[in-house]
Protein backbone atom coordinates (compact mmCIF):
# COMPACT_ATOMS: atom_id res chain seq x y z
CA UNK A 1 10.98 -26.55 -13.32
CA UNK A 2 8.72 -25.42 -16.29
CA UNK A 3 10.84 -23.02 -19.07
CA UNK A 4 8.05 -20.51 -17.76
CA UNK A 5 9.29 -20.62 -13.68
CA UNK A 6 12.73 -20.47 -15.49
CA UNK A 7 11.91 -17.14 -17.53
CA UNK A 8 10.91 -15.68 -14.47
CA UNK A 9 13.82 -16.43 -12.44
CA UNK A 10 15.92 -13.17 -13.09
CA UNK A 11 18.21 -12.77 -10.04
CA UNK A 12 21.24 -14.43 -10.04
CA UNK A 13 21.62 -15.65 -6.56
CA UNK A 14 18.34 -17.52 -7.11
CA UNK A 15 19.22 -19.56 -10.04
CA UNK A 16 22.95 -20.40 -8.89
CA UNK A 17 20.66 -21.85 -5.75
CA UNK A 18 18.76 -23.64 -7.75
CA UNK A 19 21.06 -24.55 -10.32
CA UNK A 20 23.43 -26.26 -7.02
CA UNK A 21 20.53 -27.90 -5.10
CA UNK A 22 17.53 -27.99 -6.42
CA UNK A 23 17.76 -31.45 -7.81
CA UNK A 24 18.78 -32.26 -4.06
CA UNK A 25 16.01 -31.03 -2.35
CA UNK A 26 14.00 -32.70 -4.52
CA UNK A 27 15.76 -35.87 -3.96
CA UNK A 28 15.81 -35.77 -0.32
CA UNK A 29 12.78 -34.17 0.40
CA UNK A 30 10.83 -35.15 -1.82
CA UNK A 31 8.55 -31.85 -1.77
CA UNK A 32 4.93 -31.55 -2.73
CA UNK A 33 5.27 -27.65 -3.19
CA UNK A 34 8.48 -25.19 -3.58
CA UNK A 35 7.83 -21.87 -3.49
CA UNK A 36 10.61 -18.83 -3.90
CA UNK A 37 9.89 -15.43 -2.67
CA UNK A 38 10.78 -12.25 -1.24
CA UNK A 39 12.97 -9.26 -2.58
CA UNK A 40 15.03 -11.73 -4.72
CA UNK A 41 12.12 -13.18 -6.57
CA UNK A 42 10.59 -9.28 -6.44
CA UNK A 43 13.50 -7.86 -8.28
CA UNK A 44 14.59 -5.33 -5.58
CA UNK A 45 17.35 -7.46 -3.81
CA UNK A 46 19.47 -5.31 -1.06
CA UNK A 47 23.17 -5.83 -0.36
CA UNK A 48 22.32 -8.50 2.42
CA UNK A 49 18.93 -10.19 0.94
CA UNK A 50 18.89 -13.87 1.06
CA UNK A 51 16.56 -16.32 -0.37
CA UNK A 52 13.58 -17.21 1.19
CA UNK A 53 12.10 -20.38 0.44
CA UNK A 54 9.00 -22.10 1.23
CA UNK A 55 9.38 -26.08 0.78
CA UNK A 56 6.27 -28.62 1.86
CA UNK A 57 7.23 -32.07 2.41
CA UNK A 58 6.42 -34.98 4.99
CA UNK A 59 10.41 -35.28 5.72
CA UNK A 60 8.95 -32.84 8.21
CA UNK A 61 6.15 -34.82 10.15
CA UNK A 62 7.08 -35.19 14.17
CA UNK A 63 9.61 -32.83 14.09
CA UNK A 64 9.33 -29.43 16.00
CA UNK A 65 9.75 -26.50 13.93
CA UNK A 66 13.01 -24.98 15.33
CA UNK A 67 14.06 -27.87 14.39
CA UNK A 68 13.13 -27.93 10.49
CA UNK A 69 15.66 -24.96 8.98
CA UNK A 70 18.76 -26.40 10.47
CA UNK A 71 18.00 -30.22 9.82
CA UNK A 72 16.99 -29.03 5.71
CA UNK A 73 20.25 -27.05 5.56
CA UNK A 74 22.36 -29.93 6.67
CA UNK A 75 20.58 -32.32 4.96
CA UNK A 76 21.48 -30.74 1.50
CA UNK A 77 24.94 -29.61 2.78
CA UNK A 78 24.48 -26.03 2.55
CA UNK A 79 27.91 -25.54 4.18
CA UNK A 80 29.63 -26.99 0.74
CA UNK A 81 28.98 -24.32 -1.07
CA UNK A 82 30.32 -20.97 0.64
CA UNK A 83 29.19 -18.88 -2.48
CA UNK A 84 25.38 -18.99 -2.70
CA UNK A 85 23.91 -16.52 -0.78
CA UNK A 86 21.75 -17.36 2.47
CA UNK A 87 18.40 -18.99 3.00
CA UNK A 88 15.94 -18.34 4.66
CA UNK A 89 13.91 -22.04 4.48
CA UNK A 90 10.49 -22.31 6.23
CA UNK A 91 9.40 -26.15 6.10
CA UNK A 92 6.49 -27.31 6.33
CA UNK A 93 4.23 -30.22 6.27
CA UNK A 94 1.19 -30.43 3.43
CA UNK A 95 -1.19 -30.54 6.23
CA UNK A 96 0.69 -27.49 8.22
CA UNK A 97 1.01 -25.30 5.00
CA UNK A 98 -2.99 -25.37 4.07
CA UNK A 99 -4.12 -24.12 7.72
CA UNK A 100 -1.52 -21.19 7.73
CA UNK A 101 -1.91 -20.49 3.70
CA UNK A 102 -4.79 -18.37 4.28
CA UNK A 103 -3.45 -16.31 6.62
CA UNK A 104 -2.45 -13.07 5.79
CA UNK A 105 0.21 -11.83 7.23
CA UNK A 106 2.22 -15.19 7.08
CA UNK A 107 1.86 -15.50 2.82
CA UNK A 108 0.51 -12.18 1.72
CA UNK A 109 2.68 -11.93 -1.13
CA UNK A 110 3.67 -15.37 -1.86
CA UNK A 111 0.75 -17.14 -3.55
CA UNK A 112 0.32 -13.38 -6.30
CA UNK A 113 4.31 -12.69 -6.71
CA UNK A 114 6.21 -15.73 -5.58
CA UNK A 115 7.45 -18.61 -7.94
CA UNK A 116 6.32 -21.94 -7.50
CA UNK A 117 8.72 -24.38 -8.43
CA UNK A 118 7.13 -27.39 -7.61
């Protein structure tokens, strides 16, 4: 992550997240994109916001997508660290992420005020 992305990272939540597993993901995943978003990233975080992340990767291919948020949060053993704050992962293969990236109502904020991390 670029000293720019990290500059732009304000919320707390966000960068203990990253700051615990974002060298994981990256491991295990091996993601071509990372993108944060959402109320965290917006500055207007509510009592109960969690994090909603974006991360492409093949890790994904053949698998249905109910399938996807579970596997990722097990995968980087979410479960070991009680005091981050929830996420909210949609996963996606390169190929799956460019049809839906135009569409509106799916990213409308994500490519002007989300963070790409990777």
């Amino acid at each position: 992550m670029t000293q720019i992305q990290k500059n732009r990272i304000k919320d707390q939540a966000l960068q203990k997240f990253l700051d615990a597993l974002l060298n994981i993901i990256i491991d295990k995943f091996k993601p071509t994109e990372l993108w944060l978003w959402g109320s965290r990233v917006y500055g207007v975080p509510r009592k109960y916001s969690d994090i909603d992340l974006i991360i492409i990767s093949d890790a994904f291919k053949n698998m249905r997508m109910i399938k996807r948020r579970p596997y990722f949060l097990r995968s980087i053993e979410f479960d070991k660290y009680p005091d981050l704050e929830d996420v909210d992962a949609f996963c996606y293969t390169q190929e799956e992420f460019e049809k839906k990236k135009n569409d509106p109502w799916m990213f409308k904020d994500l490519f002007s005020r989300g963070i790409r991390i990777i």
